[in-house]
C-alpha atoms as a PDB file:
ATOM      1  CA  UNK A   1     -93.616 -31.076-129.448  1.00  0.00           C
ATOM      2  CA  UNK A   2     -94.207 -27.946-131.592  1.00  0.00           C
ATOM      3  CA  UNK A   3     -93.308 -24.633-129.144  1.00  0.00           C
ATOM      4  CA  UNK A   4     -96.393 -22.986-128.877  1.00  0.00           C
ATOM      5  CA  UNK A   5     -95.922 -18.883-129.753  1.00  0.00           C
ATOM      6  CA  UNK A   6     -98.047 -16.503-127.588  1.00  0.00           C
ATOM      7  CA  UNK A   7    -100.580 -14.930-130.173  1.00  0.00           C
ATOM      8  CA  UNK A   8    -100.618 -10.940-130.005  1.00  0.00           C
ATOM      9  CA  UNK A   9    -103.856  -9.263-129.403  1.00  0.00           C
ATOM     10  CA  UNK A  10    -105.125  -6.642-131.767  1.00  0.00           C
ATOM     11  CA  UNK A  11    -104.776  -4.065-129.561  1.00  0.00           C
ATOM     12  CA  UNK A  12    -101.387  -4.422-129.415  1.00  0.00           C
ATOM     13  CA  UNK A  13     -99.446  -2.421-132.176  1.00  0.00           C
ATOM     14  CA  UNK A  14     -96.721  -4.689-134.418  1.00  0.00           C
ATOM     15  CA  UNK A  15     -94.260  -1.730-134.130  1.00  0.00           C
ATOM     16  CA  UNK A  16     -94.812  -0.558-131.332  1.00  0.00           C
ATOM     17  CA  UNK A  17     -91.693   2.159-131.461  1.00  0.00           C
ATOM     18  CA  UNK A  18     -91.893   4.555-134.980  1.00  0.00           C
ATOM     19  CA  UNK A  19     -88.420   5.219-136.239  1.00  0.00           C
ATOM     20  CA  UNK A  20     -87.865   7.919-134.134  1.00  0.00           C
ATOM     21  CA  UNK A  21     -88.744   6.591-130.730  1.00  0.00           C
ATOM     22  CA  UNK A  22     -92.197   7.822-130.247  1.00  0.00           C
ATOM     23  CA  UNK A  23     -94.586   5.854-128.802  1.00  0.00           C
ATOM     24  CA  UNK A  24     -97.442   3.965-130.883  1.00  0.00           C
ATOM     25  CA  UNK A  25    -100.932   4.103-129.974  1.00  0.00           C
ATOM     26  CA  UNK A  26    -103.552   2.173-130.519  1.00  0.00           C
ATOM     27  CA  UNK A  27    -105.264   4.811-132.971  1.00  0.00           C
ATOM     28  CA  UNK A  28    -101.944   5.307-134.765  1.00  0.00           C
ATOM     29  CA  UNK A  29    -101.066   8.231-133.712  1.00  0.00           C
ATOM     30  CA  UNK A  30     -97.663   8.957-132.106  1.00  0.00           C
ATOM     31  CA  UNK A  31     -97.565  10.369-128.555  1.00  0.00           C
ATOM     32  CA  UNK A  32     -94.739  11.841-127.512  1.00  0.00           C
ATOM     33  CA  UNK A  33     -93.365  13.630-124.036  1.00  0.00           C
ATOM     34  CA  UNK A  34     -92.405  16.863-123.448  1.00  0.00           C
ATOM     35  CA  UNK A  35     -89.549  18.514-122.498  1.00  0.00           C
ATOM     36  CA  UNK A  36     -89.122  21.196-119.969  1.00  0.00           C
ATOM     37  CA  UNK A  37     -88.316  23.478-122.231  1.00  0.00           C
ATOM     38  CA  UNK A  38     -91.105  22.650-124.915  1.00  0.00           C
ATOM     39  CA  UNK A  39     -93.812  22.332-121.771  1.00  0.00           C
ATOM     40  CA  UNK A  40     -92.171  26.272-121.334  1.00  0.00           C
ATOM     41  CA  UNK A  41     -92.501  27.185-125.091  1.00  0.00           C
ATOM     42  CA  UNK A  42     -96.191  25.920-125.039  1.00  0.00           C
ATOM     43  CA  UNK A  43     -96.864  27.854-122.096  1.00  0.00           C
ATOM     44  CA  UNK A  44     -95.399  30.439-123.348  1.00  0.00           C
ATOM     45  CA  UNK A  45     -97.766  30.282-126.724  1.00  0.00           C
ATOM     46  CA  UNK A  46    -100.817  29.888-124.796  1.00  0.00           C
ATOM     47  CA  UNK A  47    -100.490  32.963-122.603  1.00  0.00           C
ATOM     48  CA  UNK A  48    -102.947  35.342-124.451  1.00  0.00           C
ATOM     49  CA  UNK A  49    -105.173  32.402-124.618  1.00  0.00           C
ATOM     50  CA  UNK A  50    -104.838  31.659-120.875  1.00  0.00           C
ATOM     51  CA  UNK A  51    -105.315  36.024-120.566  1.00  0.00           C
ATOM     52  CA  UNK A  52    -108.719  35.500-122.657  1.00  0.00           C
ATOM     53  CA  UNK A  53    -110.043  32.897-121.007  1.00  0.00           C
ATOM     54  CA  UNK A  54    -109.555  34.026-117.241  1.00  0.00           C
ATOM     55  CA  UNK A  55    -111.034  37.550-118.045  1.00  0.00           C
ATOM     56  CA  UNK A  56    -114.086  36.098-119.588  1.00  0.00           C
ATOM     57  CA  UNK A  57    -114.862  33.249-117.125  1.00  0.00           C
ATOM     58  CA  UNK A  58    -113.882  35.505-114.283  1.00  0.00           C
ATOM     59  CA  UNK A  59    -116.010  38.545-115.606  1.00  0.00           C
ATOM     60  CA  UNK A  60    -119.095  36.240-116.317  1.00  0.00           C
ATOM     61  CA  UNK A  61    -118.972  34.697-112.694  1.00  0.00           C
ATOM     62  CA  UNK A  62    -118.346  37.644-110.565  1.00  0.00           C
ATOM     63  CA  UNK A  63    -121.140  39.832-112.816  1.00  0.00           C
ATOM     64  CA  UNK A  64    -123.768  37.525-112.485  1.00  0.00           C
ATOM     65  CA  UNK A  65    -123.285  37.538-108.821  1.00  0.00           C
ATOM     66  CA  UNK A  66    -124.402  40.724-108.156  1.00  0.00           C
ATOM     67  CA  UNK A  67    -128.105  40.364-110.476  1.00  0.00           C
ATOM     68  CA  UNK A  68    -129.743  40.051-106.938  1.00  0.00           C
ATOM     69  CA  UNK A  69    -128.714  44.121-106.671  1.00  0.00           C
ATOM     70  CA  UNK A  70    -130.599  45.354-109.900  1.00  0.00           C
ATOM     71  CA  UNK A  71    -134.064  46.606-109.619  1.00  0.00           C
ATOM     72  CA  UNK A  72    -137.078  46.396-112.547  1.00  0.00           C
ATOM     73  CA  UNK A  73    -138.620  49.666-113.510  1.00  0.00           C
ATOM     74  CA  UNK A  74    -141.472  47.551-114.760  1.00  0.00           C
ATOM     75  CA  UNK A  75    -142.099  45.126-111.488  1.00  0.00           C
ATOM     76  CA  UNK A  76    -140.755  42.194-112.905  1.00  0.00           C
ATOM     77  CA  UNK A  77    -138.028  39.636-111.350  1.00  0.00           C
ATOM     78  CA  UNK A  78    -135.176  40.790-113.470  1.00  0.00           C
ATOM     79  CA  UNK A  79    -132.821  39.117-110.945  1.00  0.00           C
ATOM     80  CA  UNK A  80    -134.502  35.584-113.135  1.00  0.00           C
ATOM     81  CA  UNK A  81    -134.970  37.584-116.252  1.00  0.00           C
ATOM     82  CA  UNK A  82    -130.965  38.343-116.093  1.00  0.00           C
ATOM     83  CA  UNK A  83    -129.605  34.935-114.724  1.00  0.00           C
ATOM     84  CA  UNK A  84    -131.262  33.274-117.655  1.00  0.00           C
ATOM     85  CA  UNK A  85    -130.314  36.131-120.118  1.00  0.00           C
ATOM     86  CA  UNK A  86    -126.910  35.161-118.814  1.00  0.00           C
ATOM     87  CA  UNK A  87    -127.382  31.124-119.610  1.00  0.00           C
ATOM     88  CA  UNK A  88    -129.209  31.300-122.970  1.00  0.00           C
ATOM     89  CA  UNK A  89    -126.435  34.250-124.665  1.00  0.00           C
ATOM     90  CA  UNK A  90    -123.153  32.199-123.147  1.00  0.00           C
ATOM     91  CA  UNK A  91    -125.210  29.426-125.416  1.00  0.00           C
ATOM     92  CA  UNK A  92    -125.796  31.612-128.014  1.00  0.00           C
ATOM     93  CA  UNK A  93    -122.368  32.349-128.596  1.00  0.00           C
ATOM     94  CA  UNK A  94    -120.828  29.608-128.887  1.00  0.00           C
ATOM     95  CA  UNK A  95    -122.119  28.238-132.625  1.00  0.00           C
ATOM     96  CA  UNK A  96    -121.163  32.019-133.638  1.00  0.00           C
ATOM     97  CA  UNK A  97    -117.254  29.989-133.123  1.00  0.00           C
ATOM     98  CA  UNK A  98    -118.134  28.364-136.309  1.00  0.00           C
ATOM     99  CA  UNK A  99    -118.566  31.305-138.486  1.00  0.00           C
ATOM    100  CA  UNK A 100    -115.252  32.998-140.320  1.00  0.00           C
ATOM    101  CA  UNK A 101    -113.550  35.248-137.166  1.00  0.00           C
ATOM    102  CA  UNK A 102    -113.441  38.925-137.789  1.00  0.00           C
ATOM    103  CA  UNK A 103    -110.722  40.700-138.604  1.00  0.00           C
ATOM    104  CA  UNK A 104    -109.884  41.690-135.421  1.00  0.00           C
ATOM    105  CA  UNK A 105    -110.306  38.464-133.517  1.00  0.00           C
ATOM    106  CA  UNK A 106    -107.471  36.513-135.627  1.00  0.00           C
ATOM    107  CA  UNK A 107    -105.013  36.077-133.412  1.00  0.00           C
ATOM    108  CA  UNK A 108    -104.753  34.656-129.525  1.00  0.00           C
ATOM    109  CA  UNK A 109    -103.485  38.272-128.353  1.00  0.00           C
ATOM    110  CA  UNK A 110    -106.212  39.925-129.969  1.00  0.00           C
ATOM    111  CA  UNK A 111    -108.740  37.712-128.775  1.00  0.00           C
ATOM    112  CA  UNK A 112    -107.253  38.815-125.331  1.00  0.00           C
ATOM    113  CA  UNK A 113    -107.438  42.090-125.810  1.00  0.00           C
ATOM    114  CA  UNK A 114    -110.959  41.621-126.678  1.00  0.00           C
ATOM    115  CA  UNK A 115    -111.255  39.872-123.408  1.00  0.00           C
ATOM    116  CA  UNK A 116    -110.206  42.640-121.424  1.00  0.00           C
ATOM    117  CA  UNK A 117    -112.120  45.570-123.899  1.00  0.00           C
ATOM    118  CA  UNK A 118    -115.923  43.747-123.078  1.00  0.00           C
ATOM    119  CA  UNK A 119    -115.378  44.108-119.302  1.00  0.00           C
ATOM    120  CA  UNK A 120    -116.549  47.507-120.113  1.00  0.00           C
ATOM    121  CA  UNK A 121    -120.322  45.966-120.175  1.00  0.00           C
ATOM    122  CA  UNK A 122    -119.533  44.319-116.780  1.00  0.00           C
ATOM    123  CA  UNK A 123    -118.452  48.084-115.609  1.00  0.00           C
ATOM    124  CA  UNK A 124    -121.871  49.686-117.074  1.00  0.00           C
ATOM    125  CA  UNK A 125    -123.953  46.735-115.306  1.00  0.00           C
ATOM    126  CA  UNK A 126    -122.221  48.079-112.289  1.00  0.00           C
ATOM    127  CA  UNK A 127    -122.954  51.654-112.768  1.00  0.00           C
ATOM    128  CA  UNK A 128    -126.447  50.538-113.106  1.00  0.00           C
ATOM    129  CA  UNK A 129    -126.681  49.003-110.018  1.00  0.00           C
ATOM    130  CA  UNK A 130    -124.709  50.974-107.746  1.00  0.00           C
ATOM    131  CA  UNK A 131    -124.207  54.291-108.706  1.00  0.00           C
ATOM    132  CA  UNK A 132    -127.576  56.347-107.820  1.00  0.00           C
ATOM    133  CA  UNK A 133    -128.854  58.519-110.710  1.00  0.00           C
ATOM    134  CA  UNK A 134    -127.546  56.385-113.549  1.00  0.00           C
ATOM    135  CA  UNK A 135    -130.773  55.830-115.766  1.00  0.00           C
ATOM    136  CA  UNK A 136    -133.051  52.722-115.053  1.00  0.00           C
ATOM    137  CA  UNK A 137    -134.162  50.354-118.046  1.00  0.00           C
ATOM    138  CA  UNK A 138    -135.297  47.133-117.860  1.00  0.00           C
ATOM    139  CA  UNK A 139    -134.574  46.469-121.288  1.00  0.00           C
ATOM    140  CA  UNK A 140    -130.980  48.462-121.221  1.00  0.00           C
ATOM    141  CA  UNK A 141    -130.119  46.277-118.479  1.00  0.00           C
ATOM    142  CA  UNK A 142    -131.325  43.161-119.664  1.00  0.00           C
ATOM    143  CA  UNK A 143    -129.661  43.899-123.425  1.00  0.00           C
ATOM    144  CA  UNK A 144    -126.305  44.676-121.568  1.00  0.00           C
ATOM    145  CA  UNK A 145    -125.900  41.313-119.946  1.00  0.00           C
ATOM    146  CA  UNK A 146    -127.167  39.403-122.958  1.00  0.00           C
ATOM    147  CA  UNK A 147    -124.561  40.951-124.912  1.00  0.00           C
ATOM    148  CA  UNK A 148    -122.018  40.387-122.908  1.00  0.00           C
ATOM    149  CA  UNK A 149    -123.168  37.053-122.377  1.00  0.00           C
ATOM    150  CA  UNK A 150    -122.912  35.870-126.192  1.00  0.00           C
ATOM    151  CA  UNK A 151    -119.681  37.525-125.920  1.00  0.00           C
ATOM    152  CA  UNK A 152    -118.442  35.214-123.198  1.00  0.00           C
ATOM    153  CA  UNK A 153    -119.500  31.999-124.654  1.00  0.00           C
ATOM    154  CA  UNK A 154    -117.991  33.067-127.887  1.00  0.00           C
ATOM    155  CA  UNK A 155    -114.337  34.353-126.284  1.00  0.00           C
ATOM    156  CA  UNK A 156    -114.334  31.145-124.336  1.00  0.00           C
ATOM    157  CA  UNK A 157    -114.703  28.372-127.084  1.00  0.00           C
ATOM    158  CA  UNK A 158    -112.551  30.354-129.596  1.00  0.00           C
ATOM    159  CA  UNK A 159    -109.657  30.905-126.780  1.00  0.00           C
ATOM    160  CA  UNK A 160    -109.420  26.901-126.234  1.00  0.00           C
ATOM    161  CA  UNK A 161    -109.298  26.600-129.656  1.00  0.00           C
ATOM    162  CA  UNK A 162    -106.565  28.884-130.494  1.00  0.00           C
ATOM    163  CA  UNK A 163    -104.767  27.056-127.641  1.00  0.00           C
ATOM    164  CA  UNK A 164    -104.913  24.079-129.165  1.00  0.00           C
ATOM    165  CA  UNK A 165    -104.554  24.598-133.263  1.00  0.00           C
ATOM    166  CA  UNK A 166    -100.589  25.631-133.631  1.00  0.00           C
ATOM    167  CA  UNK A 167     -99.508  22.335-131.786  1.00  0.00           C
ATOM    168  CA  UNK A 168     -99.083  18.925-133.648  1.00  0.00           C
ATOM    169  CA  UNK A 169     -98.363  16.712-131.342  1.00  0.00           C
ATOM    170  CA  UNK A 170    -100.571  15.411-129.155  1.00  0.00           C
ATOM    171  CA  UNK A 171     -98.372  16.117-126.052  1.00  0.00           C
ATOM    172  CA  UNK A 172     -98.470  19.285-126.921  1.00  0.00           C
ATOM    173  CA  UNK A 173    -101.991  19.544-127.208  1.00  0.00           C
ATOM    174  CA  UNK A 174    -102.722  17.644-123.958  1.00  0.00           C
ATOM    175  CA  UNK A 175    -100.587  20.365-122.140  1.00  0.00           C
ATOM    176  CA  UNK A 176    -102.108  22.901-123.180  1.00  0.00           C
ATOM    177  CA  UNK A 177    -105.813  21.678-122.376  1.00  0.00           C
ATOM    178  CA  UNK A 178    -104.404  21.210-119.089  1.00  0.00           C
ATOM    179  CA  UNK A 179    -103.255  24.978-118.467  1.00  0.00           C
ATOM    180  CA  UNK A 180    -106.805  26.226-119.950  1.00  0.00           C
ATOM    181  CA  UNK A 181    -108.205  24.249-117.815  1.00  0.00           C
ATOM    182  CA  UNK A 182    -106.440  25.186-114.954  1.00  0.00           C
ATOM    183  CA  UNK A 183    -106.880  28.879-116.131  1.00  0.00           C
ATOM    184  CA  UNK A 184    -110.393  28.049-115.730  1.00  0.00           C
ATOM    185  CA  UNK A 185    -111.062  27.092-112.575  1.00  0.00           C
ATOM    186  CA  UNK A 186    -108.595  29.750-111.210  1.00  0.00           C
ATOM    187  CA  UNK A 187    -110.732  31.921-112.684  1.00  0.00           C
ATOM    188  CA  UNK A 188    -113.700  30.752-111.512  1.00  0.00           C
ATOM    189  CA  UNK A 189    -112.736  30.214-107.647  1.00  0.00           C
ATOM    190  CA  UNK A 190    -111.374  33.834-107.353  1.00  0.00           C
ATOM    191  CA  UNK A 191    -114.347  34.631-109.454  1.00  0.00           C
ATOM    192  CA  UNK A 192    -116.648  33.299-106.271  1.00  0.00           C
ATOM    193  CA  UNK A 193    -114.044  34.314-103.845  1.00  0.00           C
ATOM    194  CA  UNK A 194    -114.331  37.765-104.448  1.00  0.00           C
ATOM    195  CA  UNK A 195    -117.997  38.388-104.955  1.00  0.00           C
ATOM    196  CA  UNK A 196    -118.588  36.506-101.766  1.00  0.00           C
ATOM    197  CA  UNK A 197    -116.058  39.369-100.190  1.00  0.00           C
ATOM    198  CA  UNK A 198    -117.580  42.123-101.112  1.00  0.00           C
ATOM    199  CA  UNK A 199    -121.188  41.165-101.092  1.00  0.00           C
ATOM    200  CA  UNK A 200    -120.711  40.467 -97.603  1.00  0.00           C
ATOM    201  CA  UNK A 201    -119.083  43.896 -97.062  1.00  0.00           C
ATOM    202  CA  UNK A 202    -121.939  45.326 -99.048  1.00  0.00           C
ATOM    203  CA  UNK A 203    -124.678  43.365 -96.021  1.00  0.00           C
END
């Protein structure tokens, strides 16, 4: 009797080491894994993206926290009229990402320096709120937060996308998704954390 061969699916990849020992994928792409010291250099390359995106994500959270403390000069709910000022600019800035970069926004550690330089509209929304005497506008207020908004959305899609452009593999790339990401939520929790904090020390 003829030995019968076992037939190999489609999925399965006819070579599936290239010549230099990287794995084969199904899509044809070679996935590789890193190194301690190349997990270290992309971590290292990252950083000012890592700096951008925690200052923006943390500044967006723990500002729009506090909208229940500003008051309307006309007698409208701006505590509604900020929150979605807040949600439609962090929209709005995001297709800006596809638009040629400024000068001044070309490279991750300016980007994070950025970051840190629009905090100053967090700082004047807190002037406004606290800080008795400091001129009441409903429209200053509300023009504030909507810039700072469109900045946010903006700094955070270009800051995952500087993470992610000067890395070929796709080890690499994976890696550093998974610091941003983890930059992220950091952000975010101590983001809550604190506003919870001091709002109740505020009550």
């Amino acid at each position: 009797d003829d030995e019968i061969l076992p037939q190999q699916s489609d999925n399965e990849s006819e070579d599936p080491e290239c010549p230099d020992g990287n794995l084969k994928i199904n899509d044809g792409s070679y996935e590789t894994t890193l190194s301690t010291t190349e997990m270290d250099g992309v971590a290292a390359a990252i950083w000012p993206c890592r700096v951008a995106l925690f200052w923006t994500m943390f500044g967006s959270i723990f500002t729009a926290a506090f909208f229940a403390y500003a008051n309307s000069t006309c007698g409208i709910d701006i505590e509604q009229v900020l929150y979605f000022t807040r949600l439609f600019g962090d929209l709005l800035g995001r297709p800006f990402t596809s638009l040629p970069r400024p000068k001044c926004l070309q490279t991750p550690r300016q980007l994070a320096i950025f970051s840190v330089l629009r905090l100053v509209l967090s700082f004047v929304f807190f002037l406004y709120i606290f800080v008795p005497g400091f001129p009441q506008s409903d429209i200053f207020v509300v023009a504030d937060i909507a810039l700072f908004s469109v900045s946010s959305g903006y700094v955070g899609i270009v800051s995952y996308e500087m993470a992610a452009r000067d890395f070929k593999s796709a080890a690499a790339k994976s890696y550093a998704a998974s610091l941003m990401n983890t930059t992220f939520q950091f952000s975010m929790f101590l983001a809550v954390l604190l506003s919870i904090v001091i709002s109740e020390i505020l009550s």
